[in-house]
C-alpha atoms as a PDB file:
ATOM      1  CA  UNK A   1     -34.880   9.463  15.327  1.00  0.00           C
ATOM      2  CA  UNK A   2     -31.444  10.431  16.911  1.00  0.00           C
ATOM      3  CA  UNK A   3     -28.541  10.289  13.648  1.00  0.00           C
ATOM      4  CA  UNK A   4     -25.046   9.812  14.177  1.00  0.00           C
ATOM      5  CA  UNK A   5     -21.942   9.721  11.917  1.00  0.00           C
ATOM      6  CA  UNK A   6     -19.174   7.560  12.102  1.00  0.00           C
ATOM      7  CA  UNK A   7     -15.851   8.306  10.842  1.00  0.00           C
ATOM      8  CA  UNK A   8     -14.031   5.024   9.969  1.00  0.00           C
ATOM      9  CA  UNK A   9     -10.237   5.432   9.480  1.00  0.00           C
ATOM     10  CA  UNK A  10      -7.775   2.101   8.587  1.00  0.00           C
ATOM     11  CA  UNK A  11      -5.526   2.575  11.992  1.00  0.00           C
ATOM     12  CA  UNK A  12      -2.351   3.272  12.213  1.00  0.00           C
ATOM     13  CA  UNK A  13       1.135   2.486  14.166  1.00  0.00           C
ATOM     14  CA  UNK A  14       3.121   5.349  13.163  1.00  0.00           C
ATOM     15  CA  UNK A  15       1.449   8.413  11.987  1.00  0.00           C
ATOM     16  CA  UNK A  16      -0.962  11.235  12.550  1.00  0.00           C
ATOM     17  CA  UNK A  17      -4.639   9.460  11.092  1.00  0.00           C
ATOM     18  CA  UNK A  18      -6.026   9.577  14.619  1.00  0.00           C
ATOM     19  CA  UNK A  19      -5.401  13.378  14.878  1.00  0.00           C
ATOM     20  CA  UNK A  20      -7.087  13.790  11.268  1.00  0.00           C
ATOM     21  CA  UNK A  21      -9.937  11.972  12.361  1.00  0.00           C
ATOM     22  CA  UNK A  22     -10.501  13.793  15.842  1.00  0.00           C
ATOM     23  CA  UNK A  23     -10.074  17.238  13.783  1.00  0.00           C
ATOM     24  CA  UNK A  24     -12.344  16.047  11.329  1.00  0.00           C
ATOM     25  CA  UNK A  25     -14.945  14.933  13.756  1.00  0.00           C
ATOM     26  CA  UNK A  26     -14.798  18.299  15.807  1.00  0.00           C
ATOM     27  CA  UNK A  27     -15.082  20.234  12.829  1.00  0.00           C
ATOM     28  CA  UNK A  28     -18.070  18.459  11.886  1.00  0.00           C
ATOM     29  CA  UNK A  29     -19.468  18.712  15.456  1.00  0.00           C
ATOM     30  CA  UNK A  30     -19.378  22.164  15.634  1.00  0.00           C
ATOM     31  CA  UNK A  31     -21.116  23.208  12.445  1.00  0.00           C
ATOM     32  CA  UNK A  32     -24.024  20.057  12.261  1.00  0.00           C
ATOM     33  CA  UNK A  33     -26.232  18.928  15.350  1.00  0.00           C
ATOM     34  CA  UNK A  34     -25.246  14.759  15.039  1.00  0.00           C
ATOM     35  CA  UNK A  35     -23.949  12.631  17.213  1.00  0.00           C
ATOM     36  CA  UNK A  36     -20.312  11.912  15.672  1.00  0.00           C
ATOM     37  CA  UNK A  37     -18.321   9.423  16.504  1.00  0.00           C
ATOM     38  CA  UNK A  38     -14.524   8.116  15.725  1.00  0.00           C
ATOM     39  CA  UNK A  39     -13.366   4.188  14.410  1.00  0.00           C
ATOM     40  CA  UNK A  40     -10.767   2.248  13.182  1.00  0.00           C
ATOM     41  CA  UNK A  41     -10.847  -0.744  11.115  1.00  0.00           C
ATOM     42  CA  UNK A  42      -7.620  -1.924  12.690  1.00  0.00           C
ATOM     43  CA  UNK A  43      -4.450  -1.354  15.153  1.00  0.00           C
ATOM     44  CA  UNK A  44      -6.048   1.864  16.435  1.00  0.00           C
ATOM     45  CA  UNK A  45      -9.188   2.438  18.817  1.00  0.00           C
ATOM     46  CA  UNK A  46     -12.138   2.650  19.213  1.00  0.00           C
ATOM     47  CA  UNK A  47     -12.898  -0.426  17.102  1.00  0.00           C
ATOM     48  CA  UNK A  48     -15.748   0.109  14.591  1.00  0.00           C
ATOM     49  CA  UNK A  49     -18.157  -2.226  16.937  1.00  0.00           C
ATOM     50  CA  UNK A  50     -16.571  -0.349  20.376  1.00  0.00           C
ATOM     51  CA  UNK A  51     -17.428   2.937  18.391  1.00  0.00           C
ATOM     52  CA  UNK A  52     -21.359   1.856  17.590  1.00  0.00           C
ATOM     53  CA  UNK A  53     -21.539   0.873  20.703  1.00  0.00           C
ATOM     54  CA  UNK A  54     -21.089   4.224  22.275  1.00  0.00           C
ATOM     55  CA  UNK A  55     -23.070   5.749  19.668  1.00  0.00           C
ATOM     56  CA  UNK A  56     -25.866   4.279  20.250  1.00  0.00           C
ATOM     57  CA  UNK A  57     -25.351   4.378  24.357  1.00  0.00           C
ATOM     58  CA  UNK A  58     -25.295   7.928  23.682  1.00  0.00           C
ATOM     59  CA  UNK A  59     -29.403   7.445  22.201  1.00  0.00           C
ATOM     60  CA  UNK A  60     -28.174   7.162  18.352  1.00  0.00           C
ATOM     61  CA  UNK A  61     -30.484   4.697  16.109  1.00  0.00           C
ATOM     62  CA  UNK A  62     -29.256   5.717  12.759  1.00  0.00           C
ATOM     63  CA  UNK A  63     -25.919   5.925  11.920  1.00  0.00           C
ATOM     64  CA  UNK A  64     -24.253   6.641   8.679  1.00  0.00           C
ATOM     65  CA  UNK A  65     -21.039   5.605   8.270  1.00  0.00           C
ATOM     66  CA  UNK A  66     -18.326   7.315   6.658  1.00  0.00           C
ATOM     67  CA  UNK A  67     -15.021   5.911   5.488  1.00  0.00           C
ATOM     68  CA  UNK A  68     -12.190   8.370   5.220  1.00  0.00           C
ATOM     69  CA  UNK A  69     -10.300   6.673   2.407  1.00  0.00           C
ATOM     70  CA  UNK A  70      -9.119   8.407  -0.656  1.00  0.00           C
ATOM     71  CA  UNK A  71     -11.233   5.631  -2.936  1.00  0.00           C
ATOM     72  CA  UNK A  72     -13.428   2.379  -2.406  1.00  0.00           C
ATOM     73  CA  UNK A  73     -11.901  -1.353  -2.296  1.00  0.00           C
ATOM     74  CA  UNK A  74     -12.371  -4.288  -0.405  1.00  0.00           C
ATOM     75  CA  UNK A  75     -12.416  -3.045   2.709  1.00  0.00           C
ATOM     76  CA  UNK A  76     -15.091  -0.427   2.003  1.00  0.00           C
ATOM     77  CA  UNK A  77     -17.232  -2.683   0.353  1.00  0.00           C
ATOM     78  CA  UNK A  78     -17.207  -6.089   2.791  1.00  0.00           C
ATOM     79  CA  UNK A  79     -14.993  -5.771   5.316  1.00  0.00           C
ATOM     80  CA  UNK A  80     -16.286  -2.467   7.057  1.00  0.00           C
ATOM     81  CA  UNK A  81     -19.752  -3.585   6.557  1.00  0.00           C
ATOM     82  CA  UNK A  82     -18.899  -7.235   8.175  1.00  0.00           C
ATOM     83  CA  UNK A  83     -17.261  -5.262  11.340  1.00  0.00           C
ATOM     84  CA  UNK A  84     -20.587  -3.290  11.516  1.00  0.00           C
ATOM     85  CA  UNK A  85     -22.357  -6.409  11.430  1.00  0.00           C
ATOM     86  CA  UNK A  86     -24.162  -6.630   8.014  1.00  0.00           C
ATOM     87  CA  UNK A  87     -23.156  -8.871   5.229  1.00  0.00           C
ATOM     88  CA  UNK A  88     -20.634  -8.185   2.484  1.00  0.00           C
ATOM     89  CA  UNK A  89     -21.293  -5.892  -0.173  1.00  0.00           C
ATOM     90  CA  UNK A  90     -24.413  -4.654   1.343  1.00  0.00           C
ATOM     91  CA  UNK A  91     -24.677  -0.769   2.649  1.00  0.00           C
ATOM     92  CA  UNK A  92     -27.427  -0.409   4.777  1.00  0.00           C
ATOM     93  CA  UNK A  93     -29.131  -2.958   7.388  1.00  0.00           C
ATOM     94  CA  UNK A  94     -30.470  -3.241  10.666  1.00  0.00           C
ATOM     95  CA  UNK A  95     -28.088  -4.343  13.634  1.00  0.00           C
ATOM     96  CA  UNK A  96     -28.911  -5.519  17.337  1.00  0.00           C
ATOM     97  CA  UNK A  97     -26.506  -3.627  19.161  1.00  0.00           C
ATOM     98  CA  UNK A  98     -26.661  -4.782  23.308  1.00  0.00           C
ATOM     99  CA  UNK A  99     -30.847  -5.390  22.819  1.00  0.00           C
ATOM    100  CA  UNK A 100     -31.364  -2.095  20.445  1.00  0.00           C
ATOM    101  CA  UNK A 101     -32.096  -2.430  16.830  1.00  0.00           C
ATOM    102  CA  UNK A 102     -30.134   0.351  15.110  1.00  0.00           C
ATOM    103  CA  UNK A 103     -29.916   1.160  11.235  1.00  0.00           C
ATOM    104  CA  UNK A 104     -26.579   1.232   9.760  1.00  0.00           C
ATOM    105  CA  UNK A 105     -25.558   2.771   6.664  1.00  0.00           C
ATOM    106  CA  UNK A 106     -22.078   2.669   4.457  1.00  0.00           C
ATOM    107  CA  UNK A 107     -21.146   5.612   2.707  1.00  0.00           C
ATOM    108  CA  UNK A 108     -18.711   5.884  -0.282  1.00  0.00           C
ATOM    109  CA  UNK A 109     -15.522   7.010   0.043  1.00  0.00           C
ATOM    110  CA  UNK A 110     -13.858  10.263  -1.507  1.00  0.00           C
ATOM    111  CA  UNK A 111     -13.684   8.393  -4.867  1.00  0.00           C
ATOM    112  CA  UNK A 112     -13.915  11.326  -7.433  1.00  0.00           C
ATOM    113  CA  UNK A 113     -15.024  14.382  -5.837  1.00  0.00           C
ATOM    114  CA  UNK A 114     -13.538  17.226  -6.914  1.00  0.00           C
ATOM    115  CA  UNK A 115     -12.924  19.110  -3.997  1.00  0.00           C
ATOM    116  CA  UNK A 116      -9.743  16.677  -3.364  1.00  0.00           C
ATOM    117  CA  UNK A 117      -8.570  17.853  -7.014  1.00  0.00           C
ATOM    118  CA  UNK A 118      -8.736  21.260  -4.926  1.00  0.00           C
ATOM    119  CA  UNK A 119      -6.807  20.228  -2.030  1.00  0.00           C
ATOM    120  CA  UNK A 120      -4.258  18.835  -4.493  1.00  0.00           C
ATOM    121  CA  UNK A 121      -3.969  22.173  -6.220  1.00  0.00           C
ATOM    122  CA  UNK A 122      -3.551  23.967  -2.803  1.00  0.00           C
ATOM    123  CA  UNK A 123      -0.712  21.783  -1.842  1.00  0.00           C
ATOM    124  CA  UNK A 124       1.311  22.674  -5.372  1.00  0.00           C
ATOM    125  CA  UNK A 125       0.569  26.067  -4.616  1.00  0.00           C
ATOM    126  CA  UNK A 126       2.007  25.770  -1.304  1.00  0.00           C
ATOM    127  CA  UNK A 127       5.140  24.024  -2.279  1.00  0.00           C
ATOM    128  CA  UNK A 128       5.740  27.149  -5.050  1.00  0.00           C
ATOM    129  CA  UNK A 129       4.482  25.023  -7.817  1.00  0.00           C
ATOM    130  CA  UNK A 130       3.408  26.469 -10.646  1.00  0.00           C
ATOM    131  CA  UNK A 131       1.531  25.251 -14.106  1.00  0.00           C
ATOM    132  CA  UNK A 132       5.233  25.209 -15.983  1.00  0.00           C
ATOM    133  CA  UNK A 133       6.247  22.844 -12.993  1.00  0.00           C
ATOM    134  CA  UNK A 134       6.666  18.940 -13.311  1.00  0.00           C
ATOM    135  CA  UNK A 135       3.584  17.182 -11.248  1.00  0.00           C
ATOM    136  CA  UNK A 136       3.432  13.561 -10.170  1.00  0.00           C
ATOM    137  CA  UNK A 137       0.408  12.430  -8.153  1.00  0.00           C
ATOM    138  CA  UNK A 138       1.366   9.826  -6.027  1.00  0.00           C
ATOM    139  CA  UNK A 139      -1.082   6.809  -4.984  1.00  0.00           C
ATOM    140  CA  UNK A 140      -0.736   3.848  -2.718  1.00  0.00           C
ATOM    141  CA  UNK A 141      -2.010   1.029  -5.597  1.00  0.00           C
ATOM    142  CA  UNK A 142      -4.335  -1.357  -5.244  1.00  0.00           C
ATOM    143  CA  UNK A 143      -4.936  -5.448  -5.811  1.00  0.00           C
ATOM    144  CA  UNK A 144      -8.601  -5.072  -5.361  1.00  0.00           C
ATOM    145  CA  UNK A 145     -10.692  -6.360  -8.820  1.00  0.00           C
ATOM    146  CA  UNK A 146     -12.162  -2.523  -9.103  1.00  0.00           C
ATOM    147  CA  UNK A 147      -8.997  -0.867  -9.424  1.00  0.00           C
ATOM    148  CA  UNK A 148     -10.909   2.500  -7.981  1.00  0.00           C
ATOM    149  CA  UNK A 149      -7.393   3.722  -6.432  1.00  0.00           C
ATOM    150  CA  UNK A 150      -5.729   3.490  -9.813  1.00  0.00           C
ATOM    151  CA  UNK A 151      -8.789   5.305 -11.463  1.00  0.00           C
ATOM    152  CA  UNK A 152      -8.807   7.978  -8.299  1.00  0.00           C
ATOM    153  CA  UNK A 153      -5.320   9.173  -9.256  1.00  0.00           C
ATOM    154  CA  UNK A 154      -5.336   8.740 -12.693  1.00  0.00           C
ATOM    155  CA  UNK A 155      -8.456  11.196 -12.840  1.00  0.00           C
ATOM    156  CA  UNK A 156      -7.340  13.956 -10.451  1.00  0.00           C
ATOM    157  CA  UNK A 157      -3.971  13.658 -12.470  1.00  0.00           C
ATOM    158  CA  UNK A 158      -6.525  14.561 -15.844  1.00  0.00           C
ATOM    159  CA  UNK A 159      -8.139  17.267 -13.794  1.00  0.00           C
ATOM    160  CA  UNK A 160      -4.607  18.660 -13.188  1.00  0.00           C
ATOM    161  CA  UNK A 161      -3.766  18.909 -16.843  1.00  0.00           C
ATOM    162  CA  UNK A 162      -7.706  19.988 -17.311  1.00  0.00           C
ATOM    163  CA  UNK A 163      -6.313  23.291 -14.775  1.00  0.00           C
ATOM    164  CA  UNK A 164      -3.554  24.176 -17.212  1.00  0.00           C
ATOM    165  CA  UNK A 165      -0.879  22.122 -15.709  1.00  0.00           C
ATOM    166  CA  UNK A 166       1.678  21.063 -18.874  1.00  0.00           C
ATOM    167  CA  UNK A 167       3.637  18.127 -17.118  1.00  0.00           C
ATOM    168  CA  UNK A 168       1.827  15.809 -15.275  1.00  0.00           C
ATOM    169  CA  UNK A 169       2.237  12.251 -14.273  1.00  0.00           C
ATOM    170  CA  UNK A 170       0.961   9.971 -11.486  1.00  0.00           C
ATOM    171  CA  UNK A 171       2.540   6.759 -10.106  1.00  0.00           C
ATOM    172  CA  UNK A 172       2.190   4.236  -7.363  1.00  0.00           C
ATOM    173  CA  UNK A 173       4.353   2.878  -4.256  1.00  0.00           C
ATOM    174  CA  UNK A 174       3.550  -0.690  -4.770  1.00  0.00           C
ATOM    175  CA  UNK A 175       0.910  -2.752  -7.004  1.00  0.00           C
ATOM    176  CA  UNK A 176      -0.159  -0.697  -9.649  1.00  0.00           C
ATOM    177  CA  UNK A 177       1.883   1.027 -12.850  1.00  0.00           C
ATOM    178  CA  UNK A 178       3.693   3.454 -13.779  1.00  0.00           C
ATOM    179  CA  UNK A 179       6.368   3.285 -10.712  1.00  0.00           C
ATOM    180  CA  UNK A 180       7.445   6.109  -9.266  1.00  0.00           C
ATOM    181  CA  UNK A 181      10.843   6.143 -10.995  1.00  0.00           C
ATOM    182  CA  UNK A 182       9.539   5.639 -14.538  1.00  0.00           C
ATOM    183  CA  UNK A 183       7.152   8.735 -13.770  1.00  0.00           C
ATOM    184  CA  UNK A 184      10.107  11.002 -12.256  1.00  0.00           C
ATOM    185  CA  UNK A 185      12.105  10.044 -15.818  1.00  0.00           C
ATOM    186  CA  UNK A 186       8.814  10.859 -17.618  1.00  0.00           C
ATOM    187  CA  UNK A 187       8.858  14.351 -16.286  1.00  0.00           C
ATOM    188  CA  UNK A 188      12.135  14.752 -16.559  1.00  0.00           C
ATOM    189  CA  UNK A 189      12.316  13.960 -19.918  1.00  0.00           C
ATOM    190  CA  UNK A 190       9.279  16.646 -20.641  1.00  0.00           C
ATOM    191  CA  UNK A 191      12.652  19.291 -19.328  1.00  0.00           C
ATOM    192  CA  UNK A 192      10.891  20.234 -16.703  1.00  0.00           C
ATOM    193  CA  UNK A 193      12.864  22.525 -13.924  1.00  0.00           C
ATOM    194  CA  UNK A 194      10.667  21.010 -10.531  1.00  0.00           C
ATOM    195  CA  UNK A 195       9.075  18.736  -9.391  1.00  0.00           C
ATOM    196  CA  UNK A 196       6.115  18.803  -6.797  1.00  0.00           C
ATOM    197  CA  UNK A 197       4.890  15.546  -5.479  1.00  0.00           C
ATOM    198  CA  UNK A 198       1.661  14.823  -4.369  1.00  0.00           C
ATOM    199  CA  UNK A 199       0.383  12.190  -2.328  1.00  0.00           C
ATOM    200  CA  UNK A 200      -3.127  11.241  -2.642  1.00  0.00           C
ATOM    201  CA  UNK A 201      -2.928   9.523   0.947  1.00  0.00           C
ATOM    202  CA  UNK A 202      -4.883  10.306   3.880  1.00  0.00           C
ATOM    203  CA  UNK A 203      -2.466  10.916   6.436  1.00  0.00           C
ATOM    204  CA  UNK A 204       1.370  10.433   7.089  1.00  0.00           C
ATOM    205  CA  UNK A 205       2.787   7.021   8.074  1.00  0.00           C
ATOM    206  CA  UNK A 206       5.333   4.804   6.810  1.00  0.00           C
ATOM    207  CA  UNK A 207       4.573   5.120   3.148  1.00  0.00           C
ATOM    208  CA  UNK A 208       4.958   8.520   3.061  1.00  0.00           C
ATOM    209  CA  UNK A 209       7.066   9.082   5.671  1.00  0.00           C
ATOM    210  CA  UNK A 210      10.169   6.562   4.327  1.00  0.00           C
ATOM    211  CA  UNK A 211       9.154   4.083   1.489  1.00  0.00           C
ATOM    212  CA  UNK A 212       7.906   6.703  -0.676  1.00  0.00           C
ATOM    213  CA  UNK A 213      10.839   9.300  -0.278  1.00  0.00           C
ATOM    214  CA  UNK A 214      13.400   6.598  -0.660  1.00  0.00           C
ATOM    215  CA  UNK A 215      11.721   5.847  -4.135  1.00  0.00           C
ATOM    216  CA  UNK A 216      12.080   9.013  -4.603  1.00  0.00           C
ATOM    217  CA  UNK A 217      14.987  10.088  -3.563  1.00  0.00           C
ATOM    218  CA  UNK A 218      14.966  12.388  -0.856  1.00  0.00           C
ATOM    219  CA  UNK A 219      15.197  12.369   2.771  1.00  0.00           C
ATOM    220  CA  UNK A 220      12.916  10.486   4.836  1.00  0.00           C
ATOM    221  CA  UNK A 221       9.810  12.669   6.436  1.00  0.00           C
ATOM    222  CA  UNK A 222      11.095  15.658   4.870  1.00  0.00           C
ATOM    223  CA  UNK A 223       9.547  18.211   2.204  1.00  0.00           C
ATOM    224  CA  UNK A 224      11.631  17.450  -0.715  1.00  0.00           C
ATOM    225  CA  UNK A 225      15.489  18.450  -1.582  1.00  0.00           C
ATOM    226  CA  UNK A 226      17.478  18.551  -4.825  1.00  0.00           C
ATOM    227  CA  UNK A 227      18.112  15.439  -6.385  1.00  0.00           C
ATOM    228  CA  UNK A 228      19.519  13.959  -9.624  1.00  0.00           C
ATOM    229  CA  UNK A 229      17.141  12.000 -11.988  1.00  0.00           C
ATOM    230  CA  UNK A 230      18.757  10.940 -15.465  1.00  0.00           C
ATOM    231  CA  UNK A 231      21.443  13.096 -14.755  1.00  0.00           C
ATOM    232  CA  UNK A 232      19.706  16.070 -14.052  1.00  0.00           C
ATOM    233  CA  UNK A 233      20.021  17.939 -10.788  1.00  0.00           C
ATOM    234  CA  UNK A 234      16.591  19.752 -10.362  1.00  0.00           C
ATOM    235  CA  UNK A 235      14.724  20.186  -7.300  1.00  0.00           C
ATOM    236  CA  UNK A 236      11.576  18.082  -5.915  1.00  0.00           C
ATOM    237  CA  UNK A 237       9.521  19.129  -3.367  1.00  0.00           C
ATOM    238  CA  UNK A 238       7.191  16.406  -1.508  1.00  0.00           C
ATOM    239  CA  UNK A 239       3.573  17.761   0.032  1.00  0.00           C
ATOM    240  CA  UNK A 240       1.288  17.002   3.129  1.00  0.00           C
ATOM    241  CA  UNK A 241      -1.378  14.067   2.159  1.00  0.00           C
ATOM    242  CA  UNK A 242      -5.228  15.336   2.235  1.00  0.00           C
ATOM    243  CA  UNK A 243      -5.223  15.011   6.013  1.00  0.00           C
ATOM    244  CA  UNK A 244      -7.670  17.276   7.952  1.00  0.00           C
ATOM    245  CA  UNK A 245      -8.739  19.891   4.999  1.00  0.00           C
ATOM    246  CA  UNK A 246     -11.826  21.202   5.687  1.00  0.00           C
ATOM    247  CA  UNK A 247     -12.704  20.473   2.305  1.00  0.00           C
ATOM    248  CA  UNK A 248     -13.778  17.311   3.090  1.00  0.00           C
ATOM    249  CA  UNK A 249     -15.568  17.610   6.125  1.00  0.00           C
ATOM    250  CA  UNK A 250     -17.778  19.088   3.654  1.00  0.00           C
ATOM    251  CA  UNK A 251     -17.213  15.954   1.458  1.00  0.00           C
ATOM    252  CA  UNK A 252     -18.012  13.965   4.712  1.00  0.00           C
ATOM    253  CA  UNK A 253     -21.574  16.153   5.536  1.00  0.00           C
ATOM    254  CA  UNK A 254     -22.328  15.599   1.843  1.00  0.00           C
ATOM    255  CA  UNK A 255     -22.259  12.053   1.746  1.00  0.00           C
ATOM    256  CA  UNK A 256     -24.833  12.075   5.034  1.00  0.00           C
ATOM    257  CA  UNK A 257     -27.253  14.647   3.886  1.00  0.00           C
ATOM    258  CA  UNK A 258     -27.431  12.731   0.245  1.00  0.00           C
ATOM    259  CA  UNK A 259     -28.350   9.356   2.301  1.00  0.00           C
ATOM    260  CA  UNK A 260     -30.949  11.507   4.868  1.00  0.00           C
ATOM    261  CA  UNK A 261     -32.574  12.871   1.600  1.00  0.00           C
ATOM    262  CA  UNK A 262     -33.763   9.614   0.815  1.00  0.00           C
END
């Protein structure tokens, strides 16, 4: 049986997710011997069905499909699976695909694996952060009844302060609490000297690229400046997303081999 892996991005308008994902899939290319393929579950292309079409063109029957979202939600759990053509909340079924029967399965997401607790630490490091410096972790929120986004950055922010980091915080552009002002203040208040800001996001866009530094105060699509918060001038520096870190490609090869074992 010929297996095949499916990256499955969101889509984007304005940003750099389609040059993660064809990194991503290279990388994994070059060190495995599957098929892999590229999707999007909206405004970019291939589609997820145009994608499993040309998977299995190219002689693929399995495929295991990987989303590359920082955590599960709704669209993980139903709407991916309804686009592959399997009902919701189901992660594995068989799909006629042009006269072929082909077996689909849904992966998790990068939920709590540790290795992005390592790319976060490698991003402080390169912004000159230290364990004495103020760190927020920055997520996108979530409506979805699970709240795994919230619990995502709420636990990397734990493993932070696990690592010997003394002031850390997390916050959210939009949906959940603590905002990212109240988090800024909280740090602030802790008399920290810097800030480095993470953002557990996938790739730049709008969010990071303009709504999140204008909550934050700096420049748009820039690395951070000096700012006042409550009066204090200090500076903040703002990091690259997870993007393309090899780290997890490995993530990605992990969650196949664990469904192959089986």
């Amino acid at each position: 049986m010929k297996d095949g892996i499916l990256l499955i991005g969101y889509g984007t308008r304005k940003g750099n997710l389609e040059k993660v994902l064809e990194t991503q899939a290279a990388r994994i290319r070059a060190s495995t011997n599957f098929e892999v393929g590229i999707s999007y579950f909206r405004i970019s292309s291939p589609t997820i069905p145009e994608a499993v079409e040309q998977m299995v063109e190219k002689g693929v029957e399995r495929i295991i499909a990987v989303p590359y979202y920082v955590a599960e939600g709704t669209l993980t759990r139903e709407l991916i699976p309804e686009k592959l053509g399997f009902p919701k909340q189901l992660n594995t079924g068989k799909v006629n695909v042009n006269g072929k029967t082909v077996i689909i399965h849904v992966t998790r997401a990068f939920n709590f694996s540790t290795e992005v607790t390592d790319v976060v630490c490698d991003r402080i490091m390169t912004a000159g952060g230290t364990k004495d410096s103020g760190i927020l972790v920055l997520g996108h929120g979530t409506r979805d009844p699970s709240m795994m986004n919230k619990a995502v950055i709420e636990r990397n922010a734990q493993r932070l302060e696990e690592r010997g980091y003394k002031h850390v915080e997390f916050a959210f552009n939009e949906f959940c609490e603590p905002s990212i002002k109240d988090s800024l203040s909280k740090l602030v208040s802790e008399g920290v000297s810097d800030i480095v800001c993470v953002p557990l996001f996938i790739a730049m866009g709008l969010h990071l690229g303009e709504e999140i530094p204008e909550q934050i105060g700096i420049p748009s699509y820039s690395d951070g400046s000096e700012i006042e918060i409550d009066g204090k001038r200090l500076k903040v520096s703002y990091t690259r997303p997870l993007e393309d870190d090899p780290r997890l490609a490995i993530i990605v090869k992990s969650r196949v081999i664990d469904y192959l074992s089986h």
